[in-house]
C-alpha atoms as a PDB file:
ATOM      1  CA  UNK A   1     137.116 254.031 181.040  1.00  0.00           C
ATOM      2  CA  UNK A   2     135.363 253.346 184.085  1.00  0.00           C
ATOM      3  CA  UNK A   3     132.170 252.960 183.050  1.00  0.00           C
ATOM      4  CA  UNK A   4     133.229 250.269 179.881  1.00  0.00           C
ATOM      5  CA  UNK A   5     133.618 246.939 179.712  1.00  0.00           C
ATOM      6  CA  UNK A   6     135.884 244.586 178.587  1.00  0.00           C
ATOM      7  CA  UNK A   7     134.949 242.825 175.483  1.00  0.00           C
ATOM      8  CA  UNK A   8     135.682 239.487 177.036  1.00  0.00           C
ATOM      9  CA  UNK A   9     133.669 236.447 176.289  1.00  0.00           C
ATOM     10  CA  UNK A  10     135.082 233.835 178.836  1.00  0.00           C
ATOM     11  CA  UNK A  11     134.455 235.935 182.173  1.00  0.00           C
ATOM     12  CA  UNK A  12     131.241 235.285 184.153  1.00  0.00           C
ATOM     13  CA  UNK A  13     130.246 232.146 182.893  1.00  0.00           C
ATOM     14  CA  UNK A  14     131.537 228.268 182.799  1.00  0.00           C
ATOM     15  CA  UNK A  15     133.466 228.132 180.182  1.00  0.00           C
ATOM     16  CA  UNK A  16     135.220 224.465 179.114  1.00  0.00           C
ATOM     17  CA  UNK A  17     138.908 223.844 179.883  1.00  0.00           C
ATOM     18  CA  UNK A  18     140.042 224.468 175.484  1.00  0.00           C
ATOM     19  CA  UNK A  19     141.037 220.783 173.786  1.00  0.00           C
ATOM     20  CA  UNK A  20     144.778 222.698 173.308  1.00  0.00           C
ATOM     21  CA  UNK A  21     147.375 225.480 174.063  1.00  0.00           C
ATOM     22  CA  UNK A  22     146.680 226.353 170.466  1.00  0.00           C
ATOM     23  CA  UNK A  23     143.066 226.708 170.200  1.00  0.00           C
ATOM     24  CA  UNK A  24     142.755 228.314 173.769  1.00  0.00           C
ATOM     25  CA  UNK A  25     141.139 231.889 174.056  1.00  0.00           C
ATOM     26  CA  UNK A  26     143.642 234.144 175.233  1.00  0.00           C
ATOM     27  CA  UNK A  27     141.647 237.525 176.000  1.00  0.00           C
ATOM     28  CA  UNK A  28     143.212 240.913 177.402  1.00  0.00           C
ATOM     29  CA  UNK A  29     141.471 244.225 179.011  1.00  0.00           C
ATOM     30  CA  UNK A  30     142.509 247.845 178.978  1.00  0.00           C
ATOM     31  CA  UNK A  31     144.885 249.035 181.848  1.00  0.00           C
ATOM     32  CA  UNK A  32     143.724 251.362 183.926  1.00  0.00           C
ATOM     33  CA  UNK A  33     146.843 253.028 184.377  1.00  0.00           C
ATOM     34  CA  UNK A  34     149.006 252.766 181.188  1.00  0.00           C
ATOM     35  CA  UNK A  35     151.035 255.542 182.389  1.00  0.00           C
ATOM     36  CA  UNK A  36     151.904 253.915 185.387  1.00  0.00           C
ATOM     37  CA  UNK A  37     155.032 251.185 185.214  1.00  0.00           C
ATOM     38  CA  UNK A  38     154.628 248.434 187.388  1.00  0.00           C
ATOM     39  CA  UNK A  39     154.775 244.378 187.642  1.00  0.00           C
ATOM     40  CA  UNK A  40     151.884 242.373 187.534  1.00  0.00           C
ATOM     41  CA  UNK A  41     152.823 238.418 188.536  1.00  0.00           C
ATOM     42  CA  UNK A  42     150.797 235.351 187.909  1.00  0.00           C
ATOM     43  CA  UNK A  43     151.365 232.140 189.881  1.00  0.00           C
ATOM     44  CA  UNK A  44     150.355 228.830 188.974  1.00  0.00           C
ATOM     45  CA  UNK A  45     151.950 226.545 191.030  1.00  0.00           C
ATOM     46  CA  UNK A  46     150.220 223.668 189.799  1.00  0.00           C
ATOM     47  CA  UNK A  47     151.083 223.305 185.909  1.00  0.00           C
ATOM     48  CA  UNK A  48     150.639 220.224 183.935  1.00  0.00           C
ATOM     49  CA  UNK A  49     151.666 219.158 180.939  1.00  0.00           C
ATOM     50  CA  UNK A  50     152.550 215.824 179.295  1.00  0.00           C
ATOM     51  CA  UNK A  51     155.844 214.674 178.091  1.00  0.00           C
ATOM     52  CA  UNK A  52     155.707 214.669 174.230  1.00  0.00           C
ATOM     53  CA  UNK A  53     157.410 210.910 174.128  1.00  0.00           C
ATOM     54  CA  UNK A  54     156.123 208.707 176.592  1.00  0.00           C
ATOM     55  CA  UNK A  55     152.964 210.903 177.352  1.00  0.00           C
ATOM     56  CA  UNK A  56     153.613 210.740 180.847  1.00  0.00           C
ATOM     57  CA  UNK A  57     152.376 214.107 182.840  1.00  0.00           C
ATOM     58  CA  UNK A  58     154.667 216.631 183.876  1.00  0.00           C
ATOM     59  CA  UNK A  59     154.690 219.235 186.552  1.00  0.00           C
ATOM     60  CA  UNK A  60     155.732 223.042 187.094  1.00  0.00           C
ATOM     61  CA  UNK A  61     155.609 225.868 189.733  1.00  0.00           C
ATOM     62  CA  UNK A  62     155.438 228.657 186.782  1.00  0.00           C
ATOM     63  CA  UNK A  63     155.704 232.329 187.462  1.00  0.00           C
ATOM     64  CA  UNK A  64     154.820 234.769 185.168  1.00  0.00           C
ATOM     65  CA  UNK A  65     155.879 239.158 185.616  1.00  0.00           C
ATOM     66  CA  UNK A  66     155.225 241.426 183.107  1.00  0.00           C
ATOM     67  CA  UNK A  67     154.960 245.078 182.873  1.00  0.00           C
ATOM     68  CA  UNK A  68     152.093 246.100 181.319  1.00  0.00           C
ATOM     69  CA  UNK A  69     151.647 248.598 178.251  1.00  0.00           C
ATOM     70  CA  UNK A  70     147.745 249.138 177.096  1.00  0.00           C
ATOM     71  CA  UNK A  71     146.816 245.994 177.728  1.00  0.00           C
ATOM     72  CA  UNK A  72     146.344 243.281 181.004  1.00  0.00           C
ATOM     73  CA  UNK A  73     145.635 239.521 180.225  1.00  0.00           C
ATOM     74  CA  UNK A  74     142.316 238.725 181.443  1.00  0.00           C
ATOM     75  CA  UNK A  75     142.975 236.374 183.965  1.00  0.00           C
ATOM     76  CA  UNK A  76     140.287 233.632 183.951  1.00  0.00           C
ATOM     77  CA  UNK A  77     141.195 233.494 180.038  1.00  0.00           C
ATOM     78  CA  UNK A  78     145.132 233.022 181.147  1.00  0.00           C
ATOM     79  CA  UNK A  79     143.681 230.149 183.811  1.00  0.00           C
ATOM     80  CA  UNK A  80     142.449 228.573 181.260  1.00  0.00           C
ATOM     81  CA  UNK A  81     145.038 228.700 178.818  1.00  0.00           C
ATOM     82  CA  UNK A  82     147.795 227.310 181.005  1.00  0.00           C
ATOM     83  CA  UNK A  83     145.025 224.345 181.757  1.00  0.00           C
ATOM     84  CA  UNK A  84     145.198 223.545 177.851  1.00  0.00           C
ATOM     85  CA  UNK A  85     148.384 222.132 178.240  1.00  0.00           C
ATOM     86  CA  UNK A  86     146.993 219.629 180.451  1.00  0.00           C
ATOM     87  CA  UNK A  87     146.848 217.080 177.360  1.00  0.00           C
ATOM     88  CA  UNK A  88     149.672 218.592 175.490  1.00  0.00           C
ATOM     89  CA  UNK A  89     152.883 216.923 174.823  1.00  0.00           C
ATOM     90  CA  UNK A  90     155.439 219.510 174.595  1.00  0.00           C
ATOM     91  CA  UNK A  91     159.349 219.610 175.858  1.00  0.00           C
ATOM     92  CA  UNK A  92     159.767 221.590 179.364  1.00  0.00           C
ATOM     93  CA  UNK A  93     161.837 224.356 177.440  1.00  0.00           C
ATOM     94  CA  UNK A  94     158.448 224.615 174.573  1.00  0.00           C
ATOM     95  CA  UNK A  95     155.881 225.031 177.183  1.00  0.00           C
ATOM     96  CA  UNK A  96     157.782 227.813 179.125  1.00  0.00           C
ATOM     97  CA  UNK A  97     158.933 229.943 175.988  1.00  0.00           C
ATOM     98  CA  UNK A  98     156.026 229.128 174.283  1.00  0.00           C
ATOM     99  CA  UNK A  99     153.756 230.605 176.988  1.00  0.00           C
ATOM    100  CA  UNK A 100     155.957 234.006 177.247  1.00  0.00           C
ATOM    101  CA  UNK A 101     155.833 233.997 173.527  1.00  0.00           C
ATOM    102  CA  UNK A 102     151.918 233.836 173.296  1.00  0.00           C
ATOM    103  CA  UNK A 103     151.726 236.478 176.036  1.00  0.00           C
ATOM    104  CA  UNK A 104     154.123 239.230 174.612  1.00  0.00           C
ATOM    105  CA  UNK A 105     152.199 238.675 170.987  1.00  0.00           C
ATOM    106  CA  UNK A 106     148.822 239.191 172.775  1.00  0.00           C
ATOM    107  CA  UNK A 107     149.644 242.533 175.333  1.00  0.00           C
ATOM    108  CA  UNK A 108     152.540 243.622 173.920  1.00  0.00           C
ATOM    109  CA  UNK A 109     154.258 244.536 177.448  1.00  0.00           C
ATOM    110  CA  UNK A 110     156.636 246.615 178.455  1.00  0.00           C
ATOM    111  CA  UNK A 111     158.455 243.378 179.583  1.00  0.00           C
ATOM    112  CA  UNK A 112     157.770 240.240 180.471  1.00  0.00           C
ATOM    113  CA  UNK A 113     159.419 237.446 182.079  1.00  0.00           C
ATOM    114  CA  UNK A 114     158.376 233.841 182.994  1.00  0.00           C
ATOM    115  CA  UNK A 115     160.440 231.456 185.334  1.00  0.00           C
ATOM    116  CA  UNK A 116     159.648 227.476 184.361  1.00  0.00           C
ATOM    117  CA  UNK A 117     160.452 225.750 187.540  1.00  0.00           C
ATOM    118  CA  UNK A 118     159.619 221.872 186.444  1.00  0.00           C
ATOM    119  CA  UNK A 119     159.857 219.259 189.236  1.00  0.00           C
ATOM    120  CA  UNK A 120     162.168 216.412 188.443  1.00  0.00           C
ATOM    121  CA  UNK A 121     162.000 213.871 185.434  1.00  0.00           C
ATOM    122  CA  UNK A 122     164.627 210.987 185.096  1.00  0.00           C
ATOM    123  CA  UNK A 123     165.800 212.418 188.395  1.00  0.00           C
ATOM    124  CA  UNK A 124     166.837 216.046 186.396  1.00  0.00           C
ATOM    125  CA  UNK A 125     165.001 219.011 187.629  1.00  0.00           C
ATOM    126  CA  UNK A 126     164.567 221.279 184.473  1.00  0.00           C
ATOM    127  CA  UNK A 127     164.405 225.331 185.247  1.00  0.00           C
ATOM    128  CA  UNK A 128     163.822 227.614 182.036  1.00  0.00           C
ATOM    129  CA  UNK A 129     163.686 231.395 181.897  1.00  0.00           C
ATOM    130  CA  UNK A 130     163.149 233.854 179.347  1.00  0.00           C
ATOM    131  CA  UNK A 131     162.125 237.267 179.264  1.00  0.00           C
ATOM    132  CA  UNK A 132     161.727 240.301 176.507  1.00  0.00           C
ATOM    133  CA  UNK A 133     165.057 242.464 177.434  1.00  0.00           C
ATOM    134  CA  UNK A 134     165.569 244.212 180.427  1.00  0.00           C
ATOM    135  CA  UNK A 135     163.674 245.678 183.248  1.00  0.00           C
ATOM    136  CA  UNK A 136     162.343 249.219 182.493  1.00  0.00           C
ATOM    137  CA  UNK A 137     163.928 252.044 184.625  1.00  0.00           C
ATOM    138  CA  UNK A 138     162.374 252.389 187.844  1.00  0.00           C
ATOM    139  CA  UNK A 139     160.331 249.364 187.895  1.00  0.00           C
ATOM    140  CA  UNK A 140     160.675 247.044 190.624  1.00  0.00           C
ATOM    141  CA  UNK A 141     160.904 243.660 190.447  1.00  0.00           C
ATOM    142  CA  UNK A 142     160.894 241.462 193.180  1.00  0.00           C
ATOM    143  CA  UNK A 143     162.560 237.601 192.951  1.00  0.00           C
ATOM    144  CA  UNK A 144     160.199 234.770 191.584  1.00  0.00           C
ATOM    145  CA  UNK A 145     160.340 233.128 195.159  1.00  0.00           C
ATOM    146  CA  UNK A 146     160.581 229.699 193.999  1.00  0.00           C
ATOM    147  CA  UNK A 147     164.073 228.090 195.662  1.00  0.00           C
ATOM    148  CA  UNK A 148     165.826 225.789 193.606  1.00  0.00           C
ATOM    149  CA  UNK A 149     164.834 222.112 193.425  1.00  0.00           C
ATOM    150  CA  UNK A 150     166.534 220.148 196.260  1.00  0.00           C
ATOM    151  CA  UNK A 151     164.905 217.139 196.365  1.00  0.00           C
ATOM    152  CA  UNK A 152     164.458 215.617 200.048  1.00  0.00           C
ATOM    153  CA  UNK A 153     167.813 216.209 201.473  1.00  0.00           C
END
């Protein structure tokens, strides 16, 4: 496997940010070590998204874990994915699942969970968490390290 490469299309070269979530190109390699069970976390503390009423932007800290089976999601692909929803209007609680849900279709983990920290809107901070079902024996999986939202007190 070491001497293959990925069939990726989006890695090595400037690639624009996609127009949506929904036409983004979500790509995924082999694991190395499908036999292995362990977590691998992506960060991106700096999500946007715009409210799908007033079209006002919205921001989250969201963390994604999963465990992976055959497949790992390319990561520039995922970068750019989560960008798409720069100029999408979609409900805190949409863009969270839906991301997860995109995901799981895609690598078909082990397990996968994604926290949805959103900063405040109307004054309401808005956390959402799903995952597949639970942890697989043996793996560990450390907290999401994002406190909860206490504003400036």
């Amino acid at each position: 496997m070491a001497d293959q490469k990925p069939a990726v299309t989006q890695l090595g070269q400037m690639t624009a940010l996609p127009e949506s979530p929904e036409t983004a190109v979500l790509e995924r390699v082999p694991n190395p070590h499908p036999d292995a069970r362990y977590v691998a976390r992506f960060t991106a503390p700096e999500f946007t998204s715009l409210c799908p009423v007033t079209g006002q932007p919205d921001f989250a800290h969201i963390v994604i874990d999963y465990v992976p089976s055959g497949w790992l999601v390319e990561s520039k692909s995922l970068k750019l994915y989560l960008g798409a929803f720069r100029n999408h209007g979609a409900f805190h609680e949409d863009c969270t699942v839906a991301i997860a849900k995109r995901l799981v279709e895609l690598l078909q983990p082990h397990y996968l969970r994604i926290g949805g920290y959103w900063f405040p809107r109307g004054g309401i901070p808005i956390d959402v968490f799903w995952q597949t079902g639970t942890v697989p024996e043996g793996v560990w999986l450390p907290d999401q390290g994002v406190p909860p939202y206490r504003g400036r007190g």
